[in-house]
PDB file of N, CA and C in Angstrom:
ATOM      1  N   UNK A   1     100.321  41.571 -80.771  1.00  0.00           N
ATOM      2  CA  UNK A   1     100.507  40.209 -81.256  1.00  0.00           C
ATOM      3  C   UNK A   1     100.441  40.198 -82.780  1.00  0.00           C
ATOM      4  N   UNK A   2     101.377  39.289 -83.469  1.00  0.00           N
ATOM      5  CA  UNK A   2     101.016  39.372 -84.779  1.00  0.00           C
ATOM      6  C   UNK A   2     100.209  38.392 -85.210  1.00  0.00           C
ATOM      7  N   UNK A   3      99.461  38.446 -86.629  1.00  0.00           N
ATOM      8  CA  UNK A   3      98.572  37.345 -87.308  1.00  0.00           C
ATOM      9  C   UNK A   3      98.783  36.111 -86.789  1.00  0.00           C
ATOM     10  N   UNK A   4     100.025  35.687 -86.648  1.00  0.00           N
ATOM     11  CA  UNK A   4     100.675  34.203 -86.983  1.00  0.00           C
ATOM     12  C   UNK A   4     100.519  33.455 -85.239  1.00  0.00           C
ATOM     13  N   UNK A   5     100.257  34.585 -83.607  1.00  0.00           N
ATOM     14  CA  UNK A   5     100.711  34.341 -82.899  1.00  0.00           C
ATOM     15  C   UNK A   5      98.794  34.295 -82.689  1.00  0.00           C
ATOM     16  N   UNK A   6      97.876  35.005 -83.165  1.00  0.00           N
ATOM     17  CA  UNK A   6      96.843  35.142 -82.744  1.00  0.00           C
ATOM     18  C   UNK A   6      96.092  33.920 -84.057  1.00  0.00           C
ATOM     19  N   UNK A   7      96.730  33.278 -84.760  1.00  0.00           N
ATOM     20  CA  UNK A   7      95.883  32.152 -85.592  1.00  0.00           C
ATOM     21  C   UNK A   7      96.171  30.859 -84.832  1.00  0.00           C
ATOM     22  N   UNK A   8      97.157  30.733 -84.166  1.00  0.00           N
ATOM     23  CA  UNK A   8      97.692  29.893 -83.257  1.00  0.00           C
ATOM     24  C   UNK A   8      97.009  29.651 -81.891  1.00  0.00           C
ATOM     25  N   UNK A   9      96.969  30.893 -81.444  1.00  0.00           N
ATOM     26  CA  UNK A   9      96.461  30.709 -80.540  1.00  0.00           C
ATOM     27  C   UNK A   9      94.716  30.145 -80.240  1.00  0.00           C
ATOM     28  N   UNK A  10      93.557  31.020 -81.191  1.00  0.00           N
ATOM     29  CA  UNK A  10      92.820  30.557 -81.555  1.00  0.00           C
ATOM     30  C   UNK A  10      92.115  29.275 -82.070  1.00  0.00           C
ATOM     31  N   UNK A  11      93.611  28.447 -83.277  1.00  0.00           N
ATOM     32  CA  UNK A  11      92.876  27.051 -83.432  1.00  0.00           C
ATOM     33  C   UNK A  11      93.463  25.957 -82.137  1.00  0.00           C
ATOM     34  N   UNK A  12      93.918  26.214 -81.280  1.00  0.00           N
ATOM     35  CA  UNK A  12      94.480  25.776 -79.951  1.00  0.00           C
ATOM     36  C   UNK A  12      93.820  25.408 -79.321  1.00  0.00           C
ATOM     37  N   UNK A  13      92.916  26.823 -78.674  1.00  0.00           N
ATOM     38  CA  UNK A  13      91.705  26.661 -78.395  1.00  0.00           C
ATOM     39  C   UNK A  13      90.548  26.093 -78.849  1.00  0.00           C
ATOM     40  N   UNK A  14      90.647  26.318 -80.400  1.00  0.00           N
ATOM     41  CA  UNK A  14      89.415  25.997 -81.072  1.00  0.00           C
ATOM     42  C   UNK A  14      89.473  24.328 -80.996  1.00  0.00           C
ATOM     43  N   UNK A  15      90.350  23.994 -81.186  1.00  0.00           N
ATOM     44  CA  UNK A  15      90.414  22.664 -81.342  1.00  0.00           C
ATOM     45  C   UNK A  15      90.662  21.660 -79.763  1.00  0.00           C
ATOM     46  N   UNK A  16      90.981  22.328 -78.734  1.00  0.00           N
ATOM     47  CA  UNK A  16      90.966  21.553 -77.393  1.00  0.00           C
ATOM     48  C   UNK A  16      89.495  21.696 -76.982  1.00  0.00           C
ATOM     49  N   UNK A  17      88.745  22.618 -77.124  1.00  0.00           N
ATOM     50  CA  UNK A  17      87.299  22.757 -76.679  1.00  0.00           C
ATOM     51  C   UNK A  17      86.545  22.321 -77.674  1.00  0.00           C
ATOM     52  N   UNK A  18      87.106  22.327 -78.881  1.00  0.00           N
ATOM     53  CA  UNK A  18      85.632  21.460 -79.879  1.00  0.00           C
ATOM     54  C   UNK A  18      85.976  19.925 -79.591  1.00  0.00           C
ATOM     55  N   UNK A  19      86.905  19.405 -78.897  1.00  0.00           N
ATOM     56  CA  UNK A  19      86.813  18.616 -78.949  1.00  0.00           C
ATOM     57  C   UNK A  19      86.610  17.555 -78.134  1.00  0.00           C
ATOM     58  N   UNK A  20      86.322  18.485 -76.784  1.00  0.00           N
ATOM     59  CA  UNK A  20      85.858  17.837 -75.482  1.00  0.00           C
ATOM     60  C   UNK A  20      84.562  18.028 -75.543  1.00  0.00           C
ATOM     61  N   UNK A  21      83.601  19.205 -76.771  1.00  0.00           N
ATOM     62  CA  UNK A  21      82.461  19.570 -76.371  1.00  0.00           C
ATOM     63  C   UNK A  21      81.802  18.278 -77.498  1.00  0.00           C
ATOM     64  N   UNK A  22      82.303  17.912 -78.727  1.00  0.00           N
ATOM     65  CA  UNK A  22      82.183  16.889 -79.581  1.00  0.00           C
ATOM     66  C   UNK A  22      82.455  15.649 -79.329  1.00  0.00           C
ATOM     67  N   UNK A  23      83.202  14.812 -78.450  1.00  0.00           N
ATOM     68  CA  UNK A  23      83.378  13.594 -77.987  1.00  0.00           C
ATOM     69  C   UNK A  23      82.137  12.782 -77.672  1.00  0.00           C
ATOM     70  N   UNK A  24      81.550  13.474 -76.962  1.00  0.00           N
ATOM     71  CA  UNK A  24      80.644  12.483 -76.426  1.00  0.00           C
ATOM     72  C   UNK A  24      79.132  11.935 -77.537  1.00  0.00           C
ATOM     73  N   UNK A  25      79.334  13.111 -78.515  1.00  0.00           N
ATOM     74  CA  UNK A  25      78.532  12.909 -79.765  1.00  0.00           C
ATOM     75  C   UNK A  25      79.198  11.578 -80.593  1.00  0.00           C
ATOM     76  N   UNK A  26      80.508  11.806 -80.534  1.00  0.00           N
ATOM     77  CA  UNK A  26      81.477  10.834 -81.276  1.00  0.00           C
ATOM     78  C   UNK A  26      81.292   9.526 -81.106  1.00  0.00           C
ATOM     79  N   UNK A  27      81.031   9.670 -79.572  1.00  0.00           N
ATOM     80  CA  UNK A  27      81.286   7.784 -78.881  1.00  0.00           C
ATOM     81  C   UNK A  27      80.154   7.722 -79.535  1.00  0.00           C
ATOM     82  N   UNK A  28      78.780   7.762 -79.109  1.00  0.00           N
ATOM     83  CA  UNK A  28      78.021   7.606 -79.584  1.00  0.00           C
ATOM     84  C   UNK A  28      77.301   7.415 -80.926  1.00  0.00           C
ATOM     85  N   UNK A  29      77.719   8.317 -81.874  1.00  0.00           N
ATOM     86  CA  UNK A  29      77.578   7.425 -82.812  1.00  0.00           C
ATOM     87  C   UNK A  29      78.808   6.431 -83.576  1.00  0.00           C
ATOM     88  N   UNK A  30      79.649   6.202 -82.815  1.00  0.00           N
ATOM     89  CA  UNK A  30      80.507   5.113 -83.308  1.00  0.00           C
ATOM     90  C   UNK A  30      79.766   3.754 -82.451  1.00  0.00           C
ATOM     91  N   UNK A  31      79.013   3.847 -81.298  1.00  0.00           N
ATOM     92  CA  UNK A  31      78.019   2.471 -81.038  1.00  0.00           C
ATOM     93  C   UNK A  31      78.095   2.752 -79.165  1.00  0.00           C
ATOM     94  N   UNK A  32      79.418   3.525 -78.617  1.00  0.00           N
ATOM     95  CA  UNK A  32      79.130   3.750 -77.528  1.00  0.00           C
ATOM     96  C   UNK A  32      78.169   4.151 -76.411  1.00  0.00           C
ATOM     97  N   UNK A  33      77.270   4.515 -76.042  1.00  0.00           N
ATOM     98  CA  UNK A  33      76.146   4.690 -75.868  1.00  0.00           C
ATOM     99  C   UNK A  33      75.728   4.776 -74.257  1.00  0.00           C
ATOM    100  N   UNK A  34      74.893   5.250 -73.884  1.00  0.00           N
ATOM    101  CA  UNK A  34      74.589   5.588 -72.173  1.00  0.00           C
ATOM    102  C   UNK A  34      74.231   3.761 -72.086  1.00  0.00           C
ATOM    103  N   UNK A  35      73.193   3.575 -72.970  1.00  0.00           N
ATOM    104  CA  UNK A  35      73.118   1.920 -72.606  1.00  0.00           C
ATOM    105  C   UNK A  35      73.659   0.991 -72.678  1.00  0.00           C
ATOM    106  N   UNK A  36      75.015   1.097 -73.081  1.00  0.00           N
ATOM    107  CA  UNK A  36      75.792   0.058 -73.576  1.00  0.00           C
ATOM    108  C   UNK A  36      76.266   0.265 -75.199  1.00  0.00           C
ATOM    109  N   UNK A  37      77.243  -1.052 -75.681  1.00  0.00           N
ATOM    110  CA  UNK A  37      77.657  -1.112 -76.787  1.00  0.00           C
ATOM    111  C   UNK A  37      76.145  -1.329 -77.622  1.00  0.00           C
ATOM    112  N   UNK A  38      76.312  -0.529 -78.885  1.00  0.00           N
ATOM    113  CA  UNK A  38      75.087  -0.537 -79.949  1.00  0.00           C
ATOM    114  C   UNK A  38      75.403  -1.710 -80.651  1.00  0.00           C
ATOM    115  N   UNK A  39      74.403  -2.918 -81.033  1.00  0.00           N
ATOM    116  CA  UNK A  39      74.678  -4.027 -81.672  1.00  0.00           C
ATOM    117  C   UNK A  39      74.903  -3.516 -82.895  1.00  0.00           C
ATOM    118  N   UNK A  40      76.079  -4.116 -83.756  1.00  0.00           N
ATOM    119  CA  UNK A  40      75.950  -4.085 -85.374  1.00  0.00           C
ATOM    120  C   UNK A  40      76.927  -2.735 -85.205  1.00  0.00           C
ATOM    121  N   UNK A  41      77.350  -1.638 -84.374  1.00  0.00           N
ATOM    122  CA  UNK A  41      77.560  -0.265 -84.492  1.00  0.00           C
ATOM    123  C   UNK A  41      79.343  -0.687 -84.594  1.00  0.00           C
ATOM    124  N   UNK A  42      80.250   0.154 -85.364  1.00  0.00           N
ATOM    125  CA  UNK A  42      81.991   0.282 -85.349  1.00  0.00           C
ATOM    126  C   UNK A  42      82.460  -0.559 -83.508  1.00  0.00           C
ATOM    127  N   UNK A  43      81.618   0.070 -82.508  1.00  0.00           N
ATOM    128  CA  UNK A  43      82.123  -0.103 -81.606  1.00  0.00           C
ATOM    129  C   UNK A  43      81.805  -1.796 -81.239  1.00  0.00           C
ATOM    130  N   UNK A  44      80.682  -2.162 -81.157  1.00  0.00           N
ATOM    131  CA  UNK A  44      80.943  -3.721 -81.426  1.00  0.00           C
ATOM    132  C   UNK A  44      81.973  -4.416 -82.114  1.00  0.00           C
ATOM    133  N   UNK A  45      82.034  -4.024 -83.385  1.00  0.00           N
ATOM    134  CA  UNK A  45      83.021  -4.527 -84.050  1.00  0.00           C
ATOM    135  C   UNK A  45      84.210  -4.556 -83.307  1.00  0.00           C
ATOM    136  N   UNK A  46      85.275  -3.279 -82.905  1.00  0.00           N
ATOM    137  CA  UNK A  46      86.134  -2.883 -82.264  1.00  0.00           C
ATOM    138  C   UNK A  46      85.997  -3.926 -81.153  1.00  0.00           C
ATOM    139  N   UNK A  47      85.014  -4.194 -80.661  1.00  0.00           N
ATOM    140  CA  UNK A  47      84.727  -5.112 -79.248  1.00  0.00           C
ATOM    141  C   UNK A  47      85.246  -6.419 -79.789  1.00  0.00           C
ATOM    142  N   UNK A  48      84.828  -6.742 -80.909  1.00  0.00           N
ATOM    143  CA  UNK A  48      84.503  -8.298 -81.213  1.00  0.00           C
ATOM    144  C   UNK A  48      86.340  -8.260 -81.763  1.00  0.00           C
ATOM    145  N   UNK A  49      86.555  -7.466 -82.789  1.00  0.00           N
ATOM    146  CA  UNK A  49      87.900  -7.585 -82.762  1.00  0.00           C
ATOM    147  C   UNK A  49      89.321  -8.089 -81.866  1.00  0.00           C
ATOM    148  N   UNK A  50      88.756  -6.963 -81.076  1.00  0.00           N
ATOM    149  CA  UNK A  50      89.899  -6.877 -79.882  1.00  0.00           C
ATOM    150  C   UNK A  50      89.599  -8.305 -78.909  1.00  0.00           C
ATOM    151  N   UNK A  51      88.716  -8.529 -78.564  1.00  0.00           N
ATOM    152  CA  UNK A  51      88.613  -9.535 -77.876  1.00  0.00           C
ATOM    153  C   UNK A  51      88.913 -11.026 -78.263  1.00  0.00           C
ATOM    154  N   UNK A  52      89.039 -10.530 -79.694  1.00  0.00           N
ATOM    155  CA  UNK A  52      89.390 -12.286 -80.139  1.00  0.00           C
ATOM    156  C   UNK A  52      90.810 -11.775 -80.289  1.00  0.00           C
ATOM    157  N   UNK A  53      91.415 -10.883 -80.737  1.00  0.00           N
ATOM    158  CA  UNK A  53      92.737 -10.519 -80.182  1.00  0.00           C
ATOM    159  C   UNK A  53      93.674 -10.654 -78.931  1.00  0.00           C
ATOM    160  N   UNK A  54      92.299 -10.339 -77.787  1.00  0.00           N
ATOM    161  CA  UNK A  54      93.127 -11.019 -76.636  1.00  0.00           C
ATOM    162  C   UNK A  54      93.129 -12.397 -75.943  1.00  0.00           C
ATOM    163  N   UNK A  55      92.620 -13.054 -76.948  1.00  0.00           N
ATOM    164  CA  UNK A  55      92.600 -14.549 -76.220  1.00  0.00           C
ATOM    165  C   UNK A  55      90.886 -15.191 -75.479  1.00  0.00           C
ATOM    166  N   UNK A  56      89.728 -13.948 -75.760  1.00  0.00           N
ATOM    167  CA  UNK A  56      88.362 -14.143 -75.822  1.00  0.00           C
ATOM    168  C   UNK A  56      87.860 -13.308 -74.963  1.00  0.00           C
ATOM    169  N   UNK A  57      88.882 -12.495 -74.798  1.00  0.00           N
ATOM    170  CA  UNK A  57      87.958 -11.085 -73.437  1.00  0.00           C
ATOM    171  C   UNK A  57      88.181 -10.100 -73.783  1.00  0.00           C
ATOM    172  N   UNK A  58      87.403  -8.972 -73.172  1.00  0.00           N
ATOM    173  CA  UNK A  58      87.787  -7.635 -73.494  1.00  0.00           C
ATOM    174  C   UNK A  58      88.727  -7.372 -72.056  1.00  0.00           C
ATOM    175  N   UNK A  59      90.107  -6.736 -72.617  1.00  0.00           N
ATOM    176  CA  UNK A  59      90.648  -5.897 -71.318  1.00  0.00           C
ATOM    177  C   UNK A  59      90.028  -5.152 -70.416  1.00  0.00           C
ATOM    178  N   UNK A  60      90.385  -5.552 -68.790  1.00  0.00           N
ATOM    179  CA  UNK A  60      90.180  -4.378 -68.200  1.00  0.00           C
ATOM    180  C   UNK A  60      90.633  -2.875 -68.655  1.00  0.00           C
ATOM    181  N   UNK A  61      90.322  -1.930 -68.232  1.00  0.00           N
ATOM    182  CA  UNK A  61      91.626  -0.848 -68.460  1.00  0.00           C
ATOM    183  C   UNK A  61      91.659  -0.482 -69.764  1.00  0.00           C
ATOM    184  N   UNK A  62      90.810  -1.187 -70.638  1.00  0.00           N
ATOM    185  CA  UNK A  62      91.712  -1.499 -72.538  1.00  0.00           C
ATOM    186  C   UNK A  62      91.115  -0.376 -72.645  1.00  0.00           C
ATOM    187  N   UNK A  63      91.221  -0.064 -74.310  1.00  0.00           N
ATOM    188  CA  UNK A  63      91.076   0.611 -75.333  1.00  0.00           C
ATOM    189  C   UNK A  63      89.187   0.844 -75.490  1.00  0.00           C
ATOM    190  N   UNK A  64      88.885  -0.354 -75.144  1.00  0.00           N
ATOM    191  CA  UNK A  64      86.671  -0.432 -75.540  1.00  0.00           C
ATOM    192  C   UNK A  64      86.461  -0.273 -74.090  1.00  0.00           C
ATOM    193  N   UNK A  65      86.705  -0.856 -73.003  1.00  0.00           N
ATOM    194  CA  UNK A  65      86.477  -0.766 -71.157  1.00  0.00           C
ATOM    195  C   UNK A  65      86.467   1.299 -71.111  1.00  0.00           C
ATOM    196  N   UNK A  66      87.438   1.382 -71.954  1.00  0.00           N
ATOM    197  CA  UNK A  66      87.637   3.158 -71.412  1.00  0.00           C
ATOM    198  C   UNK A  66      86.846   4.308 -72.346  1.00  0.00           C
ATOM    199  N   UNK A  67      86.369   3.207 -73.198  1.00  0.00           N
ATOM    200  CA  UNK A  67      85.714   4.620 -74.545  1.00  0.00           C
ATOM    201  C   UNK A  67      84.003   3.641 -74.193  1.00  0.00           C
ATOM    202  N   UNK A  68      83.649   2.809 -73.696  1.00  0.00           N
ATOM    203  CA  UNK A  68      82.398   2.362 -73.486  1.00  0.00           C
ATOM    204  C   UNK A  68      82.098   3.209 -71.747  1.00  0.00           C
ATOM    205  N   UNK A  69      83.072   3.178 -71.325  1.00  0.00           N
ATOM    206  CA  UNK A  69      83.116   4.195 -69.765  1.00  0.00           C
ATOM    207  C   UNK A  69      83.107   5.095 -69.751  1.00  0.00           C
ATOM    208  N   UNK A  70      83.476   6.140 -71.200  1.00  0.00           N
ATOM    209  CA  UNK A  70      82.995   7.006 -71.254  1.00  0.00           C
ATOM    210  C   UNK A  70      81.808   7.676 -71.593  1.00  0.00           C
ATOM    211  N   UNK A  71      80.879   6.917 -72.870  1.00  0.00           N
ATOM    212  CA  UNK A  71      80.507   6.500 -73.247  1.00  0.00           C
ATOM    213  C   UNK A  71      78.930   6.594 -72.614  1.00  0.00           C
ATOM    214  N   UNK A  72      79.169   5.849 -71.167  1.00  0.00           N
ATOM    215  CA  UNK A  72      77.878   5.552 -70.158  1.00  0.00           C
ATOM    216  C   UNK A  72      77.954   7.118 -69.652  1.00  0.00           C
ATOM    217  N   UNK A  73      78.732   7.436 -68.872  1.00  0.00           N
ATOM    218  CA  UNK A  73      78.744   7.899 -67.613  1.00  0.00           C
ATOM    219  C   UNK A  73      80.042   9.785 -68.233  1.00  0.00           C
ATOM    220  N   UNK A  74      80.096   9.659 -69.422  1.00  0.00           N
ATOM    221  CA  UNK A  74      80.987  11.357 -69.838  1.00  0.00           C
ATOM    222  C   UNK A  74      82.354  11.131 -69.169  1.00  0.00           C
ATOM    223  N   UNK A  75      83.120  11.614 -69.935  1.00  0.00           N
ATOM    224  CA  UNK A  75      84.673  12.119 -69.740  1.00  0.00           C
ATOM    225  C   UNK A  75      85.316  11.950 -68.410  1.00  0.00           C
ATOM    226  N   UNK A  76      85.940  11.608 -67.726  1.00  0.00           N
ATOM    227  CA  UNK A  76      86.526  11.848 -66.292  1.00  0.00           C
ATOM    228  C   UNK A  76      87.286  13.205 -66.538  1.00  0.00           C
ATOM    229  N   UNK A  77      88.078  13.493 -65.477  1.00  0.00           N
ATOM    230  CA  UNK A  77      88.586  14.534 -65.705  1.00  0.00           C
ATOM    231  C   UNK A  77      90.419  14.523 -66.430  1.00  0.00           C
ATOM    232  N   UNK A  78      90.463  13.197 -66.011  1.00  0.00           N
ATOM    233  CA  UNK A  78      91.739  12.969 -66.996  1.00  0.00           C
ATOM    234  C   UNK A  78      91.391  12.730 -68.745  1.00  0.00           C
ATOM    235  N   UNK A  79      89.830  12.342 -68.829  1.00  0.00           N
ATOM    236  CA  UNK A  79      89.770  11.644 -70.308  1.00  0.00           C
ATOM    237  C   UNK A  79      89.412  13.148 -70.902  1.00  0.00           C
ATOM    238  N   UNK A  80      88.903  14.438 -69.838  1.00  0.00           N
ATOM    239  CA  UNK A  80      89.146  15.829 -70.700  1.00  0.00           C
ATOM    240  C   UNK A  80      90.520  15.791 -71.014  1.00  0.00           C
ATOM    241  N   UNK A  81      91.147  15.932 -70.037  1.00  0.00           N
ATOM    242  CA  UNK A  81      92.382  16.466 -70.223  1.00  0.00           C
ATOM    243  C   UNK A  81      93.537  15.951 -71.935  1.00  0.00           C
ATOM    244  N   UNK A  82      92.826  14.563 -71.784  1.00  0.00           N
ATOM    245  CA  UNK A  82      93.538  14.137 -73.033  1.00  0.00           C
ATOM    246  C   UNK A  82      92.971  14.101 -74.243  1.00  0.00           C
ATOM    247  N   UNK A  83      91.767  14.430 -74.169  1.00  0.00           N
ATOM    248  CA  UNK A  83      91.126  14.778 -75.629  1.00  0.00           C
ATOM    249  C   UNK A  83      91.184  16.271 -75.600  1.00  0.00           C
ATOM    250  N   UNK A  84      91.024  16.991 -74.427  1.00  0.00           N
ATOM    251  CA  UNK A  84      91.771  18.507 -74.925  1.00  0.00           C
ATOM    252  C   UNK A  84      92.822  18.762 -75.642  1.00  0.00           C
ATOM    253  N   UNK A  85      94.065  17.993 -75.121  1.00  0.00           N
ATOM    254  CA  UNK A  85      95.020  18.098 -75.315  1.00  0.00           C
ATOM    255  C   UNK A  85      95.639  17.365 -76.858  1.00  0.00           C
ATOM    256  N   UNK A  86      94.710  16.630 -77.232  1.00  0.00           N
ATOM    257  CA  UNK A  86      94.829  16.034 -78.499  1.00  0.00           C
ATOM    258  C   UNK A  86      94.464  17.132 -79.487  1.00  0.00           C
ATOM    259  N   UNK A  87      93.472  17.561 -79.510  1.00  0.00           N
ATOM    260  CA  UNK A  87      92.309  18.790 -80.015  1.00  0.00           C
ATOM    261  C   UNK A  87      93.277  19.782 -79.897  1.00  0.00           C
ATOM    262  N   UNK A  88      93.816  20.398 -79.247  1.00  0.00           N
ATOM    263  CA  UNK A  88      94.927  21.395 -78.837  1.00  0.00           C
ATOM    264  C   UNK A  88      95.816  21.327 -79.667  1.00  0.00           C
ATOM    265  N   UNK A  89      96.543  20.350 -79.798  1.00  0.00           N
ATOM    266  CA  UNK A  89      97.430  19.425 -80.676  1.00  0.00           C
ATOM    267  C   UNK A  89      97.582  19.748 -81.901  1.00  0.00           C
ATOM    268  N   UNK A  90      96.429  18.793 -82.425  1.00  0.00           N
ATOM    269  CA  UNK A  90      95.674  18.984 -83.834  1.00  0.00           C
ATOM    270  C   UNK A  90      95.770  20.247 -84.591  1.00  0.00           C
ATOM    271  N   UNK A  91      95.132  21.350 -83.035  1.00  0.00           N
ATOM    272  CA  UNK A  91      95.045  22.967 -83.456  1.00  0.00           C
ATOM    273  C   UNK A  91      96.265  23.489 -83.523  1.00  0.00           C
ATOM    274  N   UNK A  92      97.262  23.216 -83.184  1.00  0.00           N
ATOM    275  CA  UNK A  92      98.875  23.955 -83.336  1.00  0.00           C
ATOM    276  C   UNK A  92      99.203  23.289 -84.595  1.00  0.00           C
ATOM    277  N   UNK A  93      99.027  22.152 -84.821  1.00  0.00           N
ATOM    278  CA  UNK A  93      99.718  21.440 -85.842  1.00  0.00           C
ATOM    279  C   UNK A  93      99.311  22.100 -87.270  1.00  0.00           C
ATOM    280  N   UNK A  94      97.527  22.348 -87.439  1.00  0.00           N
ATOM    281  CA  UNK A  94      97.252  23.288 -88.477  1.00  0.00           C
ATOM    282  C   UNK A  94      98.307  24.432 -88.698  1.00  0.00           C
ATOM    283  N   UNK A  95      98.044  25.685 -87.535  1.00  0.00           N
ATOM    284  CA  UNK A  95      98.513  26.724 -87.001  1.00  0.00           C
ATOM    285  C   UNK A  95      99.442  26.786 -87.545  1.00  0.00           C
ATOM    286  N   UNK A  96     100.393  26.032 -87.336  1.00  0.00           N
ATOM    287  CA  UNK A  96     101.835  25.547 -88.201  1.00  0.00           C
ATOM    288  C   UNK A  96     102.163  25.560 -89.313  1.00  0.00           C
ATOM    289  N   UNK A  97     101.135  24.300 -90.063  1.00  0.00           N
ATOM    290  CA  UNK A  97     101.101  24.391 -91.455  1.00  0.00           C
ATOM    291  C   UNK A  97     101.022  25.465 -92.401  1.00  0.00           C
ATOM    292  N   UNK A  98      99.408  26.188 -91.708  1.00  0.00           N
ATOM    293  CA  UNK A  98      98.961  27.401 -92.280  1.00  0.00           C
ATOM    294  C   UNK A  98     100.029  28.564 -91.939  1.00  0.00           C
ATOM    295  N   UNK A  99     100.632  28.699 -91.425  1.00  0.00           N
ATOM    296  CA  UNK A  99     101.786  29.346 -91.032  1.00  0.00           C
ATOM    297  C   UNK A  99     103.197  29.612 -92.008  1.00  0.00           C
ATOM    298  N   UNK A 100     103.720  28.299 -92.290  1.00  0.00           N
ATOM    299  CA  UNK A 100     104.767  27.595 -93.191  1.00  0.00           C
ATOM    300  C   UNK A 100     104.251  27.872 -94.558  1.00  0.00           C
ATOM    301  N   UNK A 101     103.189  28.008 -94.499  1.00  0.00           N
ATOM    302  CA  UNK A 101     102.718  28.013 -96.340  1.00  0.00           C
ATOM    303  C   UNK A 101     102.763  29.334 -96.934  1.00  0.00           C
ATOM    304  N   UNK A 102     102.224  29.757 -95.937  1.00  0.00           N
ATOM    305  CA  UNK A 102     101.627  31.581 -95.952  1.00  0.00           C
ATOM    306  C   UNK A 102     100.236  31.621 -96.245  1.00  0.00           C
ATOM    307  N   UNK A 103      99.218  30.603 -96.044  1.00  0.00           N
ATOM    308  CA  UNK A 103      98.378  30.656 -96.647  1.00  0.00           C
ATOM    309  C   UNK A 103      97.226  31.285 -95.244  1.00  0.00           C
ATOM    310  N   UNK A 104      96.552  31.987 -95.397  1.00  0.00           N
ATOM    311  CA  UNK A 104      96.111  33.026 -94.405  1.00  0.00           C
ATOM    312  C   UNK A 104      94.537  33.554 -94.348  1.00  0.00           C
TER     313      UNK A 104
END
């Protein structure tokens, strides 16, 4: 394999697993929390936002219902799959850059 196929591959990884193993640190301190939304915390806000956005409720299904659900109760196995896959993402997209530049 050359440099370029084994730096790739590495932040791929590096970045789909740091970032399923880092999420749940994330929710949390953005206000998500095993007990609920943290008063005063980004994620209230986000709450209070969106809800006066939708007419005075929070969505089922929404955007705060699915990161406060995670939040309580950890990742489902689809909400790995898509923060892997974001993280994964992220890691090719470097891979790329650092690639295109030559910078090594």
């Amino acid at each position: 394999m050359e440099w370029e196929e084994i730096c790739k591959a590495v932040l791929v990884s590096a970045g789909a697993g740091g970032t399923v193993i880092l999420t749940p640190a994330i929710l949390a301190s953005l206000g998500f929390t095993s007990a609920g939304i943290a008063a005063g915390s980004i994620a209230a806000k986000l709450m209070s936002y969106l809800a006066i956005a939708s007419g005075g409720g929070v969505v089922a299904g929404g955007l705060v219902a699915t990161l406060q659900s995670w939040g309580m109760g950890g990742l489902t196995g689809a909400g790995i799959g898509g923060v892997a896959g974001a993280g994964g993402t992220v890691g090719w997209l470097l891979s790329t850059i650092c690639n295109q530049t030559g910078t090594r």
